[in-house]
C-alpha atoms as a PDB file:
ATOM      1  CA  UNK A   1     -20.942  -0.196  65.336  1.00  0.00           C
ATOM      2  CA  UNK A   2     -23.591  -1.916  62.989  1.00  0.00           C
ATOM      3  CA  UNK A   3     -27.234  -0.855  63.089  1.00  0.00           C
ATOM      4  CA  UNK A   4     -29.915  -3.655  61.521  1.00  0.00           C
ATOM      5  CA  UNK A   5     -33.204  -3.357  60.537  1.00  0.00           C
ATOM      6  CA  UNK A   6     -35.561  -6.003  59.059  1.00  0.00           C
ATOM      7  CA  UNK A   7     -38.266  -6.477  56.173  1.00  0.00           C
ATOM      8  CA  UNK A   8     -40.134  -8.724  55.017  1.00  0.00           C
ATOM      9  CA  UNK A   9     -42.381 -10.725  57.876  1.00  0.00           C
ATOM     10  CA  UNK A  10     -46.119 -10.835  56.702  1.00  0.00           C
ATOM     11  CA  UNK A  11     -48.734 -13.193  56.973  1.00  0.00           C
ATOM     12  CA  UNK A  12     -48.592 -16.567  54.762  1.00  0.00           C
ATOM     13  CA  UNK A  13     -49.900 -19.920  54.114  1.00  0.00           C
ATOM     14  CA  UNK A  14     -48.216 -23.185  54.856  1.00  0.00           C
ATOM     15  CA  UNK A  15     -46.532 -24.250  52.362  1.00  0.00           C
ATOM     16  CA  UNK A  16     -45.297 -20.857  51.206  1.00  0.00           C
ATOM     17  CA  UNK A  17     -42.463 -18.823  50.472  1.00  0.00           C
ATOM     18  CA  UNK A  18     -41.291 -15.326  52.465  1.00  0.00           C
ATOM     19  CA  UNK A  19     -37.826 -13.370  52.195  1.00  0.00           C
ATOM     20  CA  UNK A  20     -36.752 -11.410  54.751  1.00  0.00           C
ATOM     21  CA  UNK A  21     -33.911  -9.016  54.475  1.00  0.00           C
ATOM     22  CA  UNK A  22     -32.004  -7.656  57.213  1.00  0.00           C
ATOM     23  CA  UNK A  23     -30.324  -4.225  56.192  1.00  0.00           C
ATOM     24  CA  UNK A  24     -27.081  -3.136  57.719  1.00  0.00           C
ATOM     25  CA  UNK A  25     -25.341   0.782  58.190  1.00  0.00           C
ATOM     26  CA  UNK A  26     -22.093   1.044  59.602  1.00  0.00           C
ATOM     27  CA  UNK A  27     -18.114   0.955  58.752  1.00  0.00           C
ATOM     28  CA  UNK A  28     -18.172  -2.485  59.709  1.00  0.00           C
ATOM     29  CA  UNK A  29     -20.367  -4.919  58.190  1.00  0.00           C
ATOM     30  CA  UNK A  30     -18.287  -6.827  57.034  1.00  0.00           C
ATOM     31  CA  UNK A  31     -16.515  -7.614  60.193  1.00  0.00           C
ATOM     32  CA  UNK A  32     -19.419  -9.405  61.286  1.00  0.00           C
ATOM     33  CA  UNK A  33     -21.280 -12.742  60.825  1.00  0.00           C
ATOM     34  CA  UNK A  34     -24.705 -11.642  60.646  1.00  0.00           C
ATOM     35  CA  UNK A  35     -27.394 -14.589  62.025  1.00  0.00           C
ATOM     36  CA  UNK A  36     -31.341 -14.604  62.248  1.00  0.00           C
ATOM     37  CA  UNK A  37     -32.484 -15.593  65.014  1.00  0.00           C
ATOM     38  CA  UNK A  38     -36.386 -16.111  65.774  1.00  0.00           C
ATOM     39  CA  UNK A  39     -38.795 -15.939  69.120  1.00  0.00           C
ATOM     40  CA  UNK A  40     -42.344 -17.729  69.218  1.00  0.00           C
ATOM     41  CA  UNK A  41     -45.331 -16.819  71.144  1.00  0.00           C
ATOM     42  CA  UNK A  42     -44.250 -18.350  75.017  1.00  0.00           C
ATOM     43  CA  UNK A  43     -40.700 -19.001  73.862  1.00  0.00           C
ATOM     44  CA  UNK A  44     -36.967 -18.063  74.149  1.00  0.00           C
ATOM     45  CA  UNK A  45     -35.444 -16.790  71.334  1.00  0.00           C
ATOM     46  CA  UNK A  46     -34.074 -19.299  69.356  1.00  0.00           C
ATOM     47  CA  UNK A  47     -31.172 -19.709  66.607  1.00  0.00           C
ATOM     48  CA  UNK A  48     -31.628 -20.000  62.910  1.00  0.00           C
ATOM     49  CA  UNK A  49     -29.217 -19.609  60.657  1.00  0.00           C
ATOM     50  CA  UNK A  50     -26.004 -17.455  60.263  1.00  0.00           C
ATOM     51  CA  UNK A  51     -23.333 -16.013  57.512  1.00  0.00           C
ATOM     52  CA  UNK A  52     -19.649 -15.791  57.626  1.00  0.00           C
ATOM     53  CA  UNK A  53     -18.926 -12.299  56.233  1.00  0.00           C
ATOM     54  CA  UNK A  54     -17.645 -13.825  53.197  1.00  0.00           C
ATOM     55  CA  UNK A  55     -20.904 -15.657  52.492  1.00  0.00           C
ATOM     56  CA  UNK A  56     -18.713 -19.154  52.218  1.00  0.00           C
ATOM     57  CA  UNK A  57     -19.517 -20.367  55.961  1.00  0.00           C
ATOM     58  CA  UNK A  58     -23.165 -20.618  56.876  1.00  0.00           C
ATOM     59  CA  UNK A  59     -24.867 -22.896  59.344  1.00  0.00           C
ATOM     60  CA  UNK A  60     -28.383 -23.587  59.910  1.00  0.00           C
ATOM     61  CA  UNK A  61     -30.634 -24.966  62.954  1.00  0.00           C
ATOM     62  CA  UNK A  62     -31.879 -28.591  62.231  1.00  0.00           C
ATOM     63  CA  UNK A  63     -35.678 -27.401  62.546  1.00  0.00           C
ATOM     64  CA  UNK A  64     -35.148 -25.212  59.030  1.00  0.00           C
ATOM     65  CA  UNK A  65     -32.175 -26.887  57.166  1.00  0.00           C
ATOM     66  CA  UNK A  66     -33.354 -27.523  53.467  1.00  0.00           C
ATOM     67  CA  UNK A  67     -36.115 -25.131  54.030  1.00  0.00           C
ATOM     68  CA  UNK A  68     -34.289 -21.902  54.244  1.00  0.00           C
ATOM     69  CA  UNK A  69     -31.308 -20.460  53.123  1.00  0.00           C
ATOM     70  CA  UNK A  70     -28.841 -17.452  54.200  1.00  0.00           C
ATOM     71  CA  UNK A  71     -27.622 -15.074  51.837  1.00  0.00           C
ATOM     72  CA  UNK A  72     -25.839 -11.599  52.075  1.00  0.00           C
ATOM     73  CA  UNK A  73     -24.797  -9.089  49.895  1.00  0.00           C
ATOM     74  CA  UNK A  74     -21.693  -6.929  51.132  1.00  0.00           C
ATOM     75  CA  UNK A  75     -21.999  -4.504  48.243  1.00  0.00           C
ATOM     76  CA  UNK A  76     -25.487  -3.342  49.486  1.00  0.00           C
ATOM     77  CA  UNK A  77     -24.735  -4.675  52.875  1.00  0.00           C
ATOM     78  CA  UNK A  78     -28.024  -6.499  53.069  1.00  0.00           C
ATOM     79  CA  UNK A  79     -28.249 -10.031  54.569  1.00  0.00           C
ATOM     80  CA  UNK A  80     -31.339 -12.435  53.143  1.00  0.00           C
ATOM     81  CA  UNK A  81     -33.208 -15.182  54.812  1.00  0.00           C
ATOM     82  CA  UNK A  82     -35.231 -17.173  52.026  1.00  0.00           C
ATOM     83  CA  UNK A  83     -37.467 -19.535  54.283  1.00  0.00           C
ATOM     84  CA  UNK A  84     -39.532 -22.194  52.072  1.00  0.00           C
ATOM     85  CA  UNK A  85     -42.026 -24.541  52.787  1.00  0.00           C
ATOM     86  CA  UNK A  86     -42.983 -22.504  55.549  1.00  0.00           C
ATOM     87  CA  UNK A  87     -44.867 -24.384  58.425  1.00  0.00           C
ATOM     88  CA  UNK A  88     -47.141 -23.285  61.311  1.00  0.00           C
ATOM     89  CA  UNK A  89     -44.494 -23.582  63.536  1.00  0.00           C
ATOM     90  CA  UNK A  90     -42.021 -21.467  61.860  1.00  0.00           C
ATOM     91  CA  UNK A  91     -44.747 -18.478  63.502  1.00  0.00           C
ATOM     92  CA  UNK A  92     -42.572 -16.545  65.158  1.00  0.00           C
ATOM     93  CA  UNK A  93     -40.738 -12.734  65.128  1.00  0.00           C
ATOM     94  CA  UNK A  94     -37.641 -12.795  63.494  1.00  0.00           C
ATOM     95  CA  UNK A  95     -34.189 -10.814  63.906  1.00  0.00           C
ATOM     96  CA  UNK A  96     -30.861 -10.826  62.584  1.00  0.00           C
ATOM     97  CA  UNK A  97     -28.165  -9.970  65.158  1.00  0.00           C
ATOM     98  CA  UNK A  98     -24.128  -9.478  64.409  1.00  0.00           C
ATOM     99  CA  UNK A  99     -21.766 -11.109  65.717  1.00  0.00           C
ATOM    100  CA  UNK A 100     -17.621 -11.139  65.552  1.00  0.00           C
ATOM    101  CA  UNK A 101     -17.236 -15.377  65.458  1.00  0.00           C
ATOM    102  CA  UNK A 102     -19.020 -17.541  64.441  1.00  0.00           C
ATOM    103  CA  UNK A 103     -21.620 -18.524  66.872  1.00  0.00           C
ATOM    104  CA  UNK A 104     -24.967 -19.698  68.010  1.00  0.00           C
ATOM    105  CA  UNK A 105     -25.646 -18.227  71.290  1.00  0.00           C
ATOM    106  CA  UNK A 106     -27.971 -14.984  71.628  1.00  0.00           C
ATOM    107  CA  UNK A 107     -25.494 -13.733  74.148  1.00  0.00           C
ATOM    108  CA  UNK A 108     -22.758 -13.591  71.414  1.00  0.00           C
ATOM    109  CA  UNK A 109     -24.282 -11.371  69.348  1.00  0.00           C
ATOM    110  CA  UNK A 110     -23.358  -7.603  69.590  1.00  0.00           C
ATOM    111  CA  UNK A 111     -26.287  -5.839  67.512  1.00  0.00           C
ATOM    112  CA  UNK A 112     -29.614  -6.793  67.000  1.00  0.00           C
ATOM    113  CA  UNK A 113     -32.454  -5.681  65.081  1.00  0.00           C
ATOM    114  CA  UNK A 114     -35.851  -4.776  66.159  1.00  0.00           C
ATOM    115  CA  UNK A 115     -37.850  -8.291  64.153  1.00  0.00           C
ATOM    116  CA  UNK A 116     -40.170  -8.592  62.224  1.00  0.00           C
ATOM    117  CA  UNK A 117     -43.128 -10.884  62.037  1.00  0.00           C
ATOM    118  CA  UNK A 118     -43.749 -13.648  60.003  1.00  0.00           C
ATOM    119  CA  UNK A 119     -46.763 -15.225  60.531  1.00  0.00           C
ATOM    120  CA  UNK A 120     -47.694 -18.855  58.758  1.00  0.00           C
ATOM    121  CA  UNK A 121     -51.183 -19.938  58.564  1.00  0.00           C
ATOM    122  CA  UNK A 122     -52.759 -23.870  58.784  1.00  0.00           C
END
């Protein structure tokens, strides 16, 4: 079993930077591929990026590709989402979520965190 919590949400500018780390407790983090997922205001959750547990396979949605990148760290068993050029519409709470494939469907992932808001301003 993997238990997640996130960091990092907060309120910024367009334009600007945020990291968000998702940190992971469990025998089996490395098992997993370990995605971020994000839900707006009025929305459905919505994919964003996910991490092989070897860090070599990673694949982004098309709305933040070039903009933010995935990262993890199995030795502290931390995952990283570095999201640049943030824009209004990148508003939204964020979670990671585990999964045992590699996959962008919610309903594929096993564990989920309990988000964290990132908020970018106009």
């Amino acid at each position: 079993q993997v238990q997640l919590v996130e960091s990092g949400g907060e309120l910024v500018q367009a334009g600007g930077s945020l990291r968000l780390s998702c940190a992971a407790s469990g025998r089996a983090f490395t098992d997993y591929y370990i995605g971020w997922f994000r839900q707006a205001p009025g929305k459905e959750r919505e994919f964003v990026a996910y991490i092989s547990w070897s860090g070599g396979r990673t694949r982004y949605a098309d709305s933040v590709k070039g903009r933010f990148t995935i990262s993890r760290d199995n030795a502290k068993s931390t995952v990283s989402l570095q999201m640049n050029s943030l824009k209004p519409e990148d508003t939204a709470v964020y979670y990671c979520a585990a999964a045992r494939n590699a996959v962008v469907t919610e309903s594929s992932y096993n564990y989920w965190g309990q988000g964290t808001q990132v908020t970018v301003s106009s």
